[in-house]
PDB file of N, CA and C in Angstrom:
ATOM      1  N   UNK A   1      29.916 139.261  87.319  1.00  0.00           N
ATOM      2  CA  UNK A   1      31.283 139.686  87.289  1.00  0.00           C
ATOM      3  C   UNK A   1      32.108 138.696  88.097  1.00  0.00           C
ATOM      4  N   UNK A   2      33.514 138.256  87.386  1.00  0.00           N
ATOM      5  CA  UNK A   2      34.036 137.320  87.744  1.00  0.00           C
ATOM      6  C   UNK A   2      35.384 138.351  89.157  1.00  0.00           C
ATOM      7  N   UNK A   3      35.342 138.060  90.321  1.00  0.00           N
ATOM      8  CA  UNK A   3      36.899 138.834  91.144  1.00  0.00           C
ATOM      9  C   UNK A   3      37.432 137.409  91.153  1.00  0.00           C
ATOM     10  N   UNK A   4      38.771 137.763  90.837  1.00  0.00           N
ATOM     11  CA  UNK A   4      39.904 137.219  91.065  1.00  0.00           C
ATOM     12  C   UNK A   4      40.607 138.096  92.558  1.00  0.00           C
ATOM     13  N   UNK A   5      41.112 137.282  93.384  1.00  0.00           N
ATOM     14  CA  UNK A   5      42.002 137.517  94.476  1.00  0.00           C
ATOM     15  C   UNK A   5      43.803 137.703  93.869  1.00  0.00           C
ATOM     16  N   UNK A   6      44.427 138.677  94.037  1.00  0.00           N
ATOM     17  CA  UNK A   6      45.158 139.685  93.539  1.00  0.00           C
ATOM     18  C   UNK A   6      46.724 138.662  94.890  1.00  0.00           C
ATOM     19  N   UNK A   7      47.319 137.587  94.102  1.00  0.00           N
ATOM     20  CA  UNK A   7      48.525 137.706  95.092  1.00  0.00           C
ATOM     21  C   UNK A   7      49.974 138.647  94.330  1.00  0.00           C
ATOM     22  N   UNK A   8      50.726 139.299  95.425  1.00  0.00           N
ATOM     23  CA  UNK A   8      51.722 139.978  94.696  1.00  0.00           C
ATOM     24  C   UNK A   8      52.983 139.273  95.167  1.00  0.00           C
ATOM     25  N   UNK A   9      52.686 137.981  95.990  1.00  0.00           N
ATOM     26  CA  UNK A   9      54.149 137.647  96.593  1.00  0.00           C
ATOM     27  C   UNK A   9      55.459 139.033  97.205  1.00  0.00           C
ATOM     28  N   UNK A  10      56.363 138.733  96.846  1.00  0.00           N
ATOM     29  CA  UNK A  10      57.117 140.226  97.288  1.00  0.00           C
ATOM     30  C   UNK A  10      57.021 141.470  96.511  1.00  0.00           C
ATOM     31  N   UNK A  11      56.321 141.713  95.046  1.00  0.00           N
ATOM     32  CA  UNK A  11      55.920 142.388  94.826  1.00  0.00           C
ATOM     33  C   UNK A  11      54.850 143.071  95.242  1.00  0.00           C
ATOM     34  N   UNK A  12      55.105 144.446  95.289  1.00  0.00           N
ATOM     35  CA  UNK A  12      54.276 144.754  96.181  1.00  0.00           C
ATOM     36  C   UNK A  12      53.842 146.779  95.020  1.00  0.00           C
ATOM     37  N   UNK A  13      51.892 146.443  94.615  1.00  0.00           N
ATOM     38  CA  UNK A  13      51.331 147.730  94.091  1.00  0.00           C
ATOM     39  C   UNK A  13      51.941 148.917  94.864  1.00  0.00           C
ATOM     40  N   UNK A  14      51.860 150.052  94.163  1.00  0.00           N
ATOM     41  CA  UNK A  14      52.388 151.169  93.880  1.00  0.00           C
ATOM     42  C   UNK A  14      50.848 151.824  94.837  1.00  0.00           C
ATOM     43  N   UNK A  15      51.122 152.827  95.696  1.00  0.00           N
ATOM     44  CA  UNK A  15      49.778 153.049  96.454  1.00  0.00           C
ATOM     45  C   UNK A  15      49.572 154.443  96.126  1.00  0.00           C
ATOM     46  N   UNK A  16      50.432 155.093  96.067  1.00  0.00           N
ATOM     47  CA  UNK A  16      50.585 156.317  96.290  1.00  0.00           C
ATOM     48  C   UNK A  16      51.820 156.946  96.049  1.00  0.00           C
ATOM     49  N   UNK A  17      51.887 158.533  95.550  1.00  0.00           N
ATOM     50  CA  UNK A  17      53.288 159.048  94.938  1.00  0.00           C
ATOM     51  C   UNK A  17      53.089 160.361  95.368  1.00  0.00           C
ATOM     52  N   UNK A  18      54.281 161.531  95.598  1.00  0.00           N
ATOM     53  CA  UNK A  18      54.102 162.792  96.019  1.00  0.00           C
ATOM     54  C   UNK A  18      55.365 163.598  95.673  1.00  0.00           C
ATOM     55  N   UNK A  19      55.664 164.850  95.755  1.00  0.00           N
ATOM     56  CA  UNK A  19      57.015 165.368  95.325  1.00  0.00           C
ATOM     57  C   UNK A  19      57.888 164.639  96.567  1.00  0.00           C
ATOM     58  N   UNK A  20      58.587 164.012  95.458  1.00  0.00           N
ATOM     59  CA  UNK A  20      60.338 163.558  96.196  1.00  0.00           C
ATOM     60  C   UNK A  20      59.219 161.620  96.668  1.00  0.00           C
ATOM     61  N   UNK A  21      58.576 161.581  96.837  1.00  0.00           N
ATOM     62  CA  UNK A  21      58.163 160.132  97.381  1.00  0.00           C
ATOM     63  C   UNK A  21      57.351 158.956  96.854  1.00  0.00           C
ATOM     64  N   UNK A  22      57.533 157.722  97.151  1.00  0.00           N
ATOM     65  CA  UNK A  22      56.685 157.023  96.474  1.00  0.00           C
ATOM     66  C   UNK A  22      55.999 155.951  98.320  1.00  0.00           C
ATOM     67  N   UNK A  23      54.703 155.565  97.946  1.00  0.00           N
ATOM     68  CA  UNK A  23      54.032 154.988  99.107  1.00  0.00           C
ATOM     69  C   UNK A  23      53.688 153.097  98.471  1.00  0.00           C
ATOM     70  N   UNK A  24      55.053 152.248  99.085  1.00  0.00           N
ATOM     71  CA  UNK A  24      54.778 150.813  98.527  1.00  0.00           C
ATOM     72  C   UNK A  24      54.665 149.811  99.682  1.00  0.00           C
ATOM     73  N   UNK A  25      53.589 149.156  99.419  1.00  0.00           N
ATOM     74  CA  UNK A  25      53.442 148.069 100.402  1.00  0.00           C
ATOM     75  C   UNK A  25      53.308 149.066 102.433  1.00  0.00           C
ATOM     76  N   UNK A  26      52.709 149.979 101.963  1.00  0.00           N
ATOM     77  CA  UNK A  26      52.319 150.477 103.318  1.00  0.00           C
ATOM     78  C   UNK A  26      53.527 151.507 103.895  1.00  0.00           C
ATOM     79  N   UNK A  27      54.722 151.927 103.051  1.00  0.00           N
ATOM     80  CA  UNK A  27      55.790 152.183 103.497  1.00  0.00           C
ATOM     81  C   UNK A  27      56.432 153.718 102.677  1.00  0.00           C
ATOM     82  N   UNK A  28      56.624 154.276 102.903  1.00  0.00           N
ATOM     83  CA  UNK A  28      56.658 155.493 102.517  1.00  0.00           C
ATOM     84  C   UNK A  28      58.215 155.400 101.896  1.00  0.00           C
ATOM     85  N   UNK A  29      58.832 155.985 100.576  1.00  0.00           N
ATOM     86  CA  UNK A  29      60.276 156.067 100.836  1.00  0.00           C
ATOM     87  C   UNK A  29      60.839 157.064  99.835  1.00  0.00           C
ATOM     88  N   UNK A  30      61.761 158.267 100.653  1.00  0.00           N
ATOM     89  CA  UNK A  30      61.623 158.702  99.526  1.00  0.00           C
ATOM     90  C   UNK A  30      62.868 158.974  98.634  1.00  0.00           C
ATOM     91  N   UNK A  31      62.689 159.185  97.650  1.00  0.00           N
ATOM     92  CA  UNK A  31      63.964 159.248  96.205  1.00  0.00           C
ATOM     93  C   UNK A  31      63.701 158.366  95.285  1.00  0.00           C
ATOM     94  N   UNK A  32      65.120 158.101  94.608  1.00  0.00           N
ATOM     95  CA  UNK A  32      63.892 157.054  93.807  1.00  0.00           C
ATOM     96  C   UNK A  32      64.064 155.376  94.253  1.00  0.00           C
ATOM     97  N   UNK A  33      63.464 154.616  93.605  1.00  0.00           N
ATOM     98  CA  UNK A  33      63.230 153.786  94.172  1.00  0.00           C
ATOM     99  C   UNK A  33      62.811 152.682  93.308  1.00  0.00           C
ATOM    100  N   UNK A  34      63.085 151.235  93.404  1.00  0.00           N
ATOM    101  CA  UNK A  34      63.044 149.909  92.311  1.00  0.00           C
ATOM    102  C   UNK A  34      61.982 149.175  93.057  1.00  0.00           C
ATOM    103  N   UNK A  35      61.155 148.672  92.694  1.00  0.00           N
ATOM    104  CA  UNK A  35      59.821 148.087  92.644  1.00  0.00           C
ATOM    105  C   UNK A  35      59.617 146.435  92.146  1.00  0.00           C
ATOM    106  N   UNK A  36      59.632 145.447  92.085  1.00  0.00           N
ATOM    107  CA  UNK A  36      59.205 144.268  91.206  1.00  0.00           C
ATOM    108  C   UNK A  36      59.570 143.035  92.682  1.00  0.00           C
ATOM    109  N   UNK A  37      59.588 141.555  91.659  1.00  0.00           N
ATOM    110  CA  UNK A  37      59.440 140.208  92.564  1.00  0.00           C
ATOM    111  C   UNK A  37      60.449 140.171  93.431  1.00  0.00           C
ATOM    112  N   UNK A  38      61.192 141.053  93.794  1.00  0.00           N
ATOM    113  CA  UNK A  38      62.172 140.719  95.250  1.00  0.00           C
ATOM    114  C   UNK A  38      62.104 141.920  95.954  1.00  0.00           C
ATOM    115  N   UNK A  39      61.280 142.754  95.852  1.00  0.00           N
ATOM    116  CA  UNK A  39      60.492 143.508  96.910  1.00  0.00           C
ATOM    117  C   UNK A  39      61.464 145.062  96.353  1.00  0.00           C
ATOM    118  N   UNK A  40      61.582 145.685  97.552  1.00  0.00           N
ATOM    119  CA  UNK A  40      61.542 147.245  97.001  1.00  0.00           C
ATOM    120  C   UNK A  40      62.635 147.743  97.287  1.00  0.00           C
ATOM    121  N   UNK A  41      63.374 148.263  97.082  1.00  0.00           N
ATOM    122  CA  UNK A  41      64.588 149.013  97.413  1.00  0.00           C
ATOM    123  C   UNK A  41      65.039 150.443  96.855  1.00  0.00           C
ATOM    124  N   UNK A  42      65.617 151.083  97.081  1.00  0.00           N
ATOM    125  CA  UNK A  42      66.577 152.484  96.799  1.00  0.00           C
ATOM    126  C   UNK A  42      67.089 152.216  95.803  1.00  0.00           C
ATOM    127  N   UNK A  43      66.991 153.190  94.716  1.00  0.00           N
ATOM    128  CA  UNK A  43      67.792 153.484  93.412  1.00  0.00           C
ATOM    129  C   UNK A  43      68.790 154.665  93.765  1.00  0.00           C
ATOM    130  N   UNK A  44      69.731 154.279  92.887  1.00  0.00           N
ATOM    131  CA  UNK A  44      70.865 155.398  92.245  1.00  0.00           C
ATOM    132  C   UNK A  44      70.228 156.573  91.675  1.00  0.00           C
ATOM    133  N   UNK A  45      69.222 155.833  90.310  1.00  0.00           N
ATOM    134  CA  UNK A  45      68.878 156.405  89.626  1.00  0.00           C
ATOM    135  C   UNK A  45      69.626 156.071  88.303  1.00  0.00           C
ATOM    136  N   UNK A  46      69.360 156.952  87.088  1.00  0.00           N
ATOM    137  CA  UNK A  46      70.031 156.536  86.477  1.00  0.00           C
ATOM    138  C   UNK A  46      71.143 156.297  85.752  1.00  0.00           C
ATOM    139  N   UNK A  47      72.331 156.499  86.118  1.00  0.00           N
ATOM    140  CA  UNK A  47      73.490 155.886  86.464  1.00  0.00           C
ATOM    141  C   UNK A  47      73.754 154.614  87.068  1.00  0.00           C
ATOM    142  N   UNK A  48      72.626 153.921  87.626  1.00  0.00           N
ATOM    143  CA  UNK A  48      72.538 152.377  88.201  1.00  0.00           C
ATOM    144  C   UNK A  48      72.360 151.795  87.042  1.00  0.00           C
ATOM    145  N   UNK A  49      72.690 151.664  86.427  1.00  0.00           N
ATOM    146  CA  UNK A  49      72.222 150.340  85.441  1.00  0.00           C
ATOM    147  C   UNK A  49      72.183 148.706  86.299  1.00  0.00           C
ATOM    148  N   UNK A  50      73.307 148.261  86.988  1.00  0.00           N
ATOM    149  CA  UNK A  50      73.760 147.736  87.164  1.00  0.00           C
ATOM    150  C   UNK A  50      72.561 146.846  88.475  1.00  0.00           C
ATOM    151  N   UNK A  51      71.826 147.584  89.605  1.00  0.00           N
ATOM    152  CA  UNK A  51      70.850 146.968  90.271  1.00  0.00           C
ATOM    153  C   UNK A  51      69.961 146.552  89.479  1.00  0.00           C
ATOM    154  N   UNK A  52      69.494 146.972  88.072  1.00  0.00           N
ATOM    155  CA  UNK A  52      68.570 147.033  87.287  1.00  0.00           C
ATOM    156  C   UNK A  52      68.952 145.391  86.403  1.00  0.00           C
ATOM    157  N   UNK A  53      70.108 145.482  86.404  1.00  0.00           N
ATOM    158  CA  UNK A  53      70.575 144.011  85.333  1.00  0.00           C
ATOM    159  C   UNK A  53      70.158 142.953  86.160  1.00  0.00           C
ATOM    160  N   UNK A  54      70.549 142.861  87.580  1.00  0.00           N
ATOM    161  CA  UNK A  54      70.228 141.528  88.565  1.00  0.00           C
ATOM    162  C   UNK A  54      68.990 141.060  88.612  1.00  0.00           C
ATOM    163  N   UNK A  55      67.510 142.360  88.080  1.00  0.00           N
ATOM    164  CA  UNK A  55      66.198 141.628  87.552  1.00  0.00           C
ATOM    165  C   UNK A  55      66.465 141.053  86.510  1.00  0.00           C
ATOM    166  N   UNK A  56      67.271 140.209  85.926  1.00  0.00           N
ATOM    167  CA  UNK A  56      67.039 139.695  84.301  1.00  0.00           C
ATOM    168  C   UNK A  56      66.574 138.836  84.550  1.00  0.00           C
ATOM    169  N   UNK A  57      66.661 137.633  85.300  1.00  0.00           N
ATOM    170  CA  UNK A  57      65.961 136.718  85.570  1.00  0.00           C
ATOM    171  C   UNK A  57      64.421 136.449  86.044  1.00  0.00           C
ATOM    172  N   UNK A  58      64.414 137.701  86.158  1.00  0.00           N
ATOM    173  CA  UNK A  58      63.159 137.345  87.301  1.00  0.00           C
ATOM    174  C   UNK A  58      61.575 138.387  86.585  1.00  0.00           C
ATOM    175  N   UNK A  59      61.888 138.905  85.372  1.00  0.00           N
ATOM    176  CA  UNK A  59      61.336 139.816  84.651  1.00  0.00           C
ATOM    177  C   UNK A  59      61.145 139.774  83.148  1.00  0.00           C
ATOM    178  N   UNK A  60      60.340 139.798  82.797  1.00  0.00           N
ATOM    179  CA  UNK A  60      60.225 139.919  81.170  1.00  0.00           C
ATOM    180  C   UNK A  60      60.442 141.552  80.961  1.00  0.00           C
ATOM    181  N   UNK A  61      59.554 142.730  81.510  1.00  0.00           N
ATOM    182  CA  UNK A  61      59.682 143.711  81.139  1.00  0.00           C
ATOM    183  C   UNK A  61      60.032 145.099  81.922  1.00  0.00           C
ATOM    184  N   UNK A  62      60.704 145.572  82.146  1.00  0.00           N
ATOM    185  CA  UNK A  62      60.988 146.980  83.325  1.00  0.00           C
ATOM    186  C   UNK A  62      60.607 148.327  82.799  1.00  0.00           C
ATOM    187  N   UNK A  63      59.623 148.835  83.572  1.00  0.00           N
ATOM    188  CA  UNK A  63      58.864 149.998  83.475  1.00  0.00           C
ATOM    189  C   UNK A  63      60.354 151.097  84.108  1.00  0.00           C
ATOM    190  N   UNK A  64      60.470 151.983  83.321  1.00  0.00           N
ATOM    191  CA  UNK A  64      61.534 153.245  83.819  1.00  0.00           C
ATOM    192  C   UNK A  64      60.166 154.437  83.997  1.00  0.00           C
ATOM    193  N   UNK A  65      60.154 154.865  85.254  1.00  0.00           N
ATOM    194  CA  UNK A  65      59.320 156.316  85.461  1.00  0.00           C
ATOM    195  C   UNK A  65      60.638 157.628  85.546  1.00  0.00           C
ATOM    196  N   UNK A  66      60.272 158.307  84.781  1.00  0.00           N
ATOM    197  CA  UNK A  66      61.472 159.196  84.651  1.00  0.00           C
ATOM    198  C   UNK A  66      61.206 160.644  84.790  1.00  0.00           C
ATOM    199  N   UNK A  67      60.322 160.516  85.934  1.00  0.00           N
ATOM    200  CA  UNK A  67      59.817 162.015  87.063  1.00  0.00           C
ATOM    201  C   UNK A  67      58.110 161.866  86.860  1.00  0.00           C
ATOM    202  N   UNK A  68      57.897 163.554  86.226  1.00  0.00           N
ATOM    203  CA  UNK A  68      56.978 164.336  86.037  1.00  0.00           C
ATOM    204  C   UNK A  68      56.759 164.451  84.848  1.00  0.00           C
ATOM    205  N   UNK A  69      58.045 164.445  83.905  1.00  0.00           N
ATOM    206  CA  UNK A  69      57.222 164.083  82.111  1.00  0.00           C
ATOM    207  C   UNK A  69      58.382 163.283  81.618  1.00  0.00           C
ATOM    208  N   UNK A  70      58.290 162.536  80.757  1.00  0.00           N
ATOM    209  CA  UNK A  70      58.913 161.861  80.190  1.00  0.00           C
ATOM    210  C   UNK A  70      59.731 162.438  79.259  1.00  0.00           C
ATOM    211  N   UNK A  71      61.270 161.070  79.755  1.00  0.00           N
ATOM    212  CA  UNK A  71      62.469 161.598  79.465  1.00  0.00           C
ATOM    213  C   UNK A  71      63.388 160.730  78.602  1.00  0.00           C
ATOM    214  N   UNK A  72      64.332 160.941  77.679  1.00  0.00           N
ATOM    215  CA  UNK A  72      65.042 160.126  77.191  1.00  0.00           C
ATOM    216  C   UNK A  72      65.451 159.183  78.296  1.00  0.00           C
ATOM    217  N   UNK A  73      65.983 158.397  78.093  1.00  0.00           N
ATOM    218  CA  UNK A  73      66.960 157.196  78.666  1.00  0.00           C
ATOM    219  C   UNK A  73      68.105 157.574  78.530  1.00  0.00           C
ATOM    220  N   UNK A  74      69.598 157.685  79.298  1.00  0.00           N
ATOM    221  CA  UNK A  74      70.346 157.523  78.758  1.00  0.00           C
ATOM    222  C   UNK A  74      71.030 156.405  78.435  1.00  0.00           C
ATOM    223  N   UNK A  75      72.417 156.455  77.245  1.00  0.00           N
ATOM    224  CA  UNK A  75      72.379 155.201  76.420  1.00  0.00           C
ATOM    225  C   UNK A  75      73.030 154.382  77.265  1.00  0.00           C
ATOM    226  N   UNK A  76      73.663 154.702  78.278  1.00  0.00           N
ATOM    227  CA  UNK A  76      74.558 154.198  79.723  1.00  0.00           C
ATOM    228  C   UNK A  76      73.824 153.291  80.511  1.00  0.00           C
ATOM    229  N   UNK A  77      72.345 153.634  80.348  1.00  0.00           N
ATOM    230  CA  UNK A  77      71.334 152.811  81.153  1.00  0.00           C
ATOM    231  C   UNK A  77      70.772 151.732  80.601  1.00  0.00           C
ATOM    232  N   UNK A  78      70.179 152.351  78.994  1.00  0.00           N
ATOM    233  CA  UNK A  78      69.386 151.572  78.186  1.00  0.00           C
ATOM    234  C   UNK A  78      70.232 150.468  77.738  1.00  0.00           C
ATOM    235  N   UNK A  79      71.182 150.900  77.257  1.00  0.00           N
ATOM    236  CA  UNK A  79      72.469 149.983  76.077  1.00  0.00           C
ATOM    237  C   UNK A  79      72.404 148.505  76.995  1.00  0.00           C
ATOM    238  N   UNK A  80      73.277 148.833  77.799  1.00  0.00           N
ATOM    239  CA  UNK A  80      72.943 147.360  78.899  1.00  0.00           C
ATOM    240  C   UNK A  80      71.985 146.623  79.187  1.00  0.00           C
ATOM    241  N   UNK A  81      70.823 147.317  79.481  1.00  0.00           N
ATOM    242  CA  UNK A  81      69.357 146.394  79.541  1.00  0.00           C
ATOM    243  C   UNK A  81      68.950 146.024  78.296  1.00  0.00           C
ATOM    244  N   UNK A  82      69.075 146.490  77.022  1.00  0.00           N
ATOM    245  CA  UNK A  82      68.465 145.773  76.119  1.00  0.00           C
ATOM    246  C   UNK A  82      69.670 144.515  75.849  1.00  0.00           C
ATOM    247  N   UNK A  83      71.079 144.676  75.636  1.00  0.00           N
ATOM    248  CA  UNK A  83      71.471 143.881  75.527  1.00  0.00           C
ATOM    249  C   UNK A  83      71.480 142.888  76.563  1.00  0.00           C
ATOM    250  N   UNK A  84      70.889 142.834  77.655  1.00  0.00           N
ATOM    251  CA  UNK A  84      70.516 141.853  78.521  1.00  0.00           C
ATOM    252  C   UNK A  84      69.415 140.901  78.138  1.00  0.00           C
ATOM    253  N   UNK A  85      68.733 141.602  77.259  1.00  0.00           N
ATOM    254  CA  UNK A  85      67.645 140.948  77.027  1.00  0.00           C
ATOM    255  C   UNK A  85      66.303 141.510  77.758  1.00  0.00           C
ATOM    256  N   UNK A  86      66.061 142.346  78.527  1.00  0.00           N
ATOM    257  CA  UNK A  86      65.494 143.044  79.053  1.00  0.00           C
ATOM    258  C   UNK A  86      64.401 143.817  78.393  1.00  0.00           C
ATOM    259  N   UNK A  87      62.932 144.169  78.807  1.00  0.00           N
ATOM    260  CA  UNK A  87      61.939 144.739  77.496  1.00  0.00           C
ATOM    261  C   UNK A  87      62.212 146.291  78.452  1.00  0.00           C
ATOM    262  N   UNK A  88      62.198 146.997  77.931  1.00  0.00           N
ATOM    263  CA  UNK A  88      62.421 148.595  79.142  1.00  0.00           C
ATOM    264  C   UNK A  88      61.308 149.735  78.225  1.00  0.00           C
ATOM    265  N   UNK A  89      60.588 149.734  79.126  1.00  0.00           N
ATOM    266  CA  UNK A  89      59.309 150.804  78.753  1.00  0.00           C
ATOM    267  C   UNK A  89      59.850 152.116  79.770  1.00  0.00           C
ATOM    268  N   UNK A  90      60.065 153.609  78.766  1.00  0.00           N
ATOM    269  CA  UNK A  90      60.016 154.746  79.409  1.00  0.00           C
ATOM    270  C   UNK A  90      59.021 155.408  79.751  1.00  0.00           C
ATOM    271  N   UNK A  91      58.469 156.041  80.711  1.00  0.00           N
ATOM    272  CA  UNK A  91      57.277 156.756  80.806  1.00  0.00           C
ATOM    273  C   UNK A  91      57.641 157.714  81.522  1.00  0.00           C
ATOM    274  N   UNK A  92      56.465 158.605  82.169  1.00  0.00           N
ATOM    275  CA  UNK A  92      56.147 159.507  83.240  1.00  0.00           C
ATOM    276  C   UNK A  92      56.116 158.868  84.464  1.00  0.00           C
ATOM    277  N   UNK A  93      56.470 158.737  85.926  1.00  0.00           N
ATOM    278  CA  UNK A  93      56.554 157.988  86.754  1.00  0.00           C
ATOM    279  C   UNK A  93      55.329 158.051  86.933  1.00  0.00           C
ATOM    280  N   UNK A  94      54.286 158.822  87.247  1.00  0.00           N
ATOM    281  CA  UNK A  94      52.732 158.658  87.391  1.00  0.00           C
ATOM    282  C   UNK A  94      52.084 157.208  86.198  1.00  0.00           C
ATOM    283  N   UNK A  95      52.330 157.580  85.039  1.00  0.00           N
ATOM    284  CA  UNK A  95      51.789 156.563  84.141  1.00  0.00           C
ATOM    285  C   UNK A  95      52.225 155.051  84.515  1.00  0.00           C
ATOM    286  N   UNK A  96      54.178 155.125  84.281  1.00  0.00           N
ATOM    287  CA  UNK A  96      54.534 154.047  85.243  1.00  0.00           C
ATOM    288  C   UNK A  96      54.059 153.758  86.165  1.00  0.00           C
ATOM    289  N   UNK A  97      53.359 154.101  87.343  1.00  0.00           N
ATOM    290  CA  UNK A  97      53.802 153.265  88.343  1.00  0.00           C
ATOM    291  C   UNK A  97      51.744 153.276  87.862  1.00  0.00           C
ATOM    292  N   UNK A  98      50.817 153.772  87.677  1.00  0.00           N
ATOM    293  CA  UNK A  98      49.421 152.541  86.653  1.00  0.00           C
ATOM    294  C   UNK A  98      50.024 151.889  85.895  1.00  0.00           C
ATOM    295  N   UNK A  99      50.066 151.472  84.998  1.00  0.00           N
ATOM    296  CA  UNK A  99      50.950 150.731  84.524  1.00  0.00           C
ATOM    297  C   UNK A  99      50.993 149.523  84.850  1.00  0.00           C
ATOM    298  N   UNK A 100      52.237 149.611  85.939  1.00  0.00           N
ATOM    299  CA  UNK A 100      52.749 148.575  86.687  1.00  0.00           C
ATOM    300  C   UNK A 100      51.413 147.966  87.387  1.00  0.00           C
ATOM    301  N   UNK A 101      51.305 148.761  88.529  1.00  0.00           N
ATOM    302  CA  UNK A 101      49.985 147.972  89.265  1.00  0.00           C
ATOM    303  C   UNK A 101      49.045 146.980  88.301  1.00  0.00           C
ATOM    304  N   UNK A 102      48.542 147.698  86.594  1.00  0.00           N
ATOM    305  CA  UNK A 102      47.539 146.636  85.986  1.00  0.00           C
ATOM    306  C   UNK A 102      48.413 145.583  85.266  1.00  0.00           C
ATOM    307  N   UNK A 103      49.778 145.681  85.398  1.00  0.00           N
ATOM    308  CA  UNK A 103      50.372 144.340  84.897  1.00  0.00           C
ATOM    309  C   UNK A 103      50.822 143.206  85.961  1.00  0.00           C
ATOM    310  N   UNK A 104      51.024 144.074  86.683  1.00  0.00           N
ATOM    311  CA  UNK A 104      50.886 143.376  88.424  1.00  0.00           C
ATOM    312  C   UNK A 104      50.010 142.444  88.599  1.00  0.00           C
ATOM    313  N   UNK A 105      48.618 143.123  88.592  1.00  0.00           N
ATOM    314  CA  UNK A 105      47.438 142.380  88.913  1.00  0.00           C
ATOM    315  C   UNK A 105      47.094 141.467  87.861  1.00  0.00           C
ATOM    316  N   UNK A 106      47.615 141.420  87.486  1.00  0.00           N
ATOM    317  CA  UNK A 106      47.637 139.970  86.089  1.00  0.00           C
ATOM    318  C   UNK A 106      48.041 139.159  86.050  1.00  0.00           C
ATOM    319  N   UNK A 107      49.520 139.443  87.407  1.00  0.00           N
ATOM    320  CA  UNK A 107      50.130 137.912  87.355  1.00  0.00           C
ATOM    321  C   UNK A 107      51.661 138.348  86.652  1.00  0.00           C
ATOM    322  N   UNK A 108      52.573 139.422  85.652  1.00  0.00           N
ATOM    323  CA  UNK A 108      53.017 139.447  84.763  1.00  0.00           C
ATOM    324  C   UNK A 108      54.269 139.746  85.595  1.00  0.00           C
ATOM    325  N   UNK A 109      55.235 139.439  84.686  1.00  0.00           N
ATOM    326  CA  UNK A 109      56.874 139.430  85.875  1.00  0.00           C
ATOM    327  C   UNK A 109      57.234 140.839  85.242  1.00  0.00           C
ATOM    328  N   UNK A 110      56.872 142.094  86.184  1.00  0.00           N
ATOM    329  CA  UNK A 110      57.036 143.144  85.584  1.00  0.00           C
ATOM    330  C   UNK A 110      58.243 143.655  86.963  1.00  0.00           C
ATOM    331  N   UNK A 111      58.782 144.976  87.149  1.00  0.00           N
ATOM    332  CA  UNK A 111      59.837 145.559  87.907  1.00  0.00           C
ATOM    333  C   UNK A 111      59.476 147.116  87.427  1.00  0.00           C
ATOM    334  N   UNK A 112      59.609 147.735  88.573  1.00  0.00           N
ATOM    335  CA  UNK A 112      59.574 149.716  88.346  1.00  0.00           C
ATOM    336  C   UNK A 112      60.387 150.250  88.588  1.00  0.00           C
ATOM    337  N   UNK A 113      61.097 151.014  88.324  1.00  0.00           N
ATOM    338  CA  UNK A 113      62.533 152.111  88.908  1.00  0.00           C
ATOM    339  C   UNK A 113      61.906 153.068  88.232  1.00  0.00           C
ATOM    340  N   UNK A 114      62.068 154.214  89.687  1.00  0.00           N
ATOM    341  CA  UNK A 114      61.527 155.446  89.703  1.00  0.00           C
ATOM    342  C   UNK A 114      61.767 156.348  89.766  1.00  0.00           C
ATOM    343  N   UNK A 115      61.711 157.486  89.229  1.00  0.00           N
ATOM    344  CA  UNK A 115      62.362 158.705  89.311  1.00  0.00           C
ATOM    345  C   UNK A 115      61.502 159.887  89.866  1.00  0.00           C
ATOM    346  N   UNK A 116      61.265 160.356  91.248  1.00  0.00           N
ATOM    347  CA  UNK A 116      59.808 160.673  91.824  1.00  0.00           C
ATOM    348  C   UNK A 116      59.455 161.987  90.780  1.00  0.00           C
ATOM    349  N   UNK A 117      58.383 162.518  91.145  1.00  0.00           N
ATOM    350  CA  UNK A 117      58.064 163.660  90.372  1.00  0.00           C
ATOM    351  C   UNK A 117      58.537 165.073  91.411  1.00  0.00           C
TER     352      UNK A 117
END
């Protein structure tokens, strides 16, 4: 079996999740919260579109976790990121944030915004 050594630069795996919280890079925070290559910060939620556009550069695809079960998008959020050019996968924030971590560990310019469960 071949290990590869796992760098995340300022991205930083998804460790752990709980009602109202997510656990990244050793750090507990809770609400929701944006994930990918310029490290971690506080979401709006979704009504932010707008923190979400400033990954265009730096991302091929953005994982949306949208709680405890999966939820439409609204078109306020989505409309803008696709016309950015942006790939936007909806899920369950649990699925999101696996997900993320195995595209992570690959190397892949991925980003998470979270909606806790």
């Amino acid at each position: 079996m071949r290990l590869n050594e796992i760098v995340f630069t300022d991205a930083q795996p998804i460790e752990g999740y709980g009602p109202g919280f997510f656990r990244i890079g050793g750090q507990v925070i809770e609400g929701a919260v944006i994930t990918g290559p310029a490290g971690t910060q506080t979401w709006a939620g979704f009504e932010d579109a707008g923190t979400l556009l400033e990954l265009k550069e730096q991302i091929d695809v953005l994982f949306i976790g949208t709680g405890a079960d999966v939820a439409h998008l609204p078109d306020d959020l989505l409309n803008p990121l696709q016309e950015a050019g942006i790939g936007v996968e909806a899920m369950a924030s649990p699925a999101a944030c696996r997900t993320y971590n195995v595209l992570l560990s690959e190397g892949r310019r991925v980003a998470l915004a979270l909606i806790p469960v």
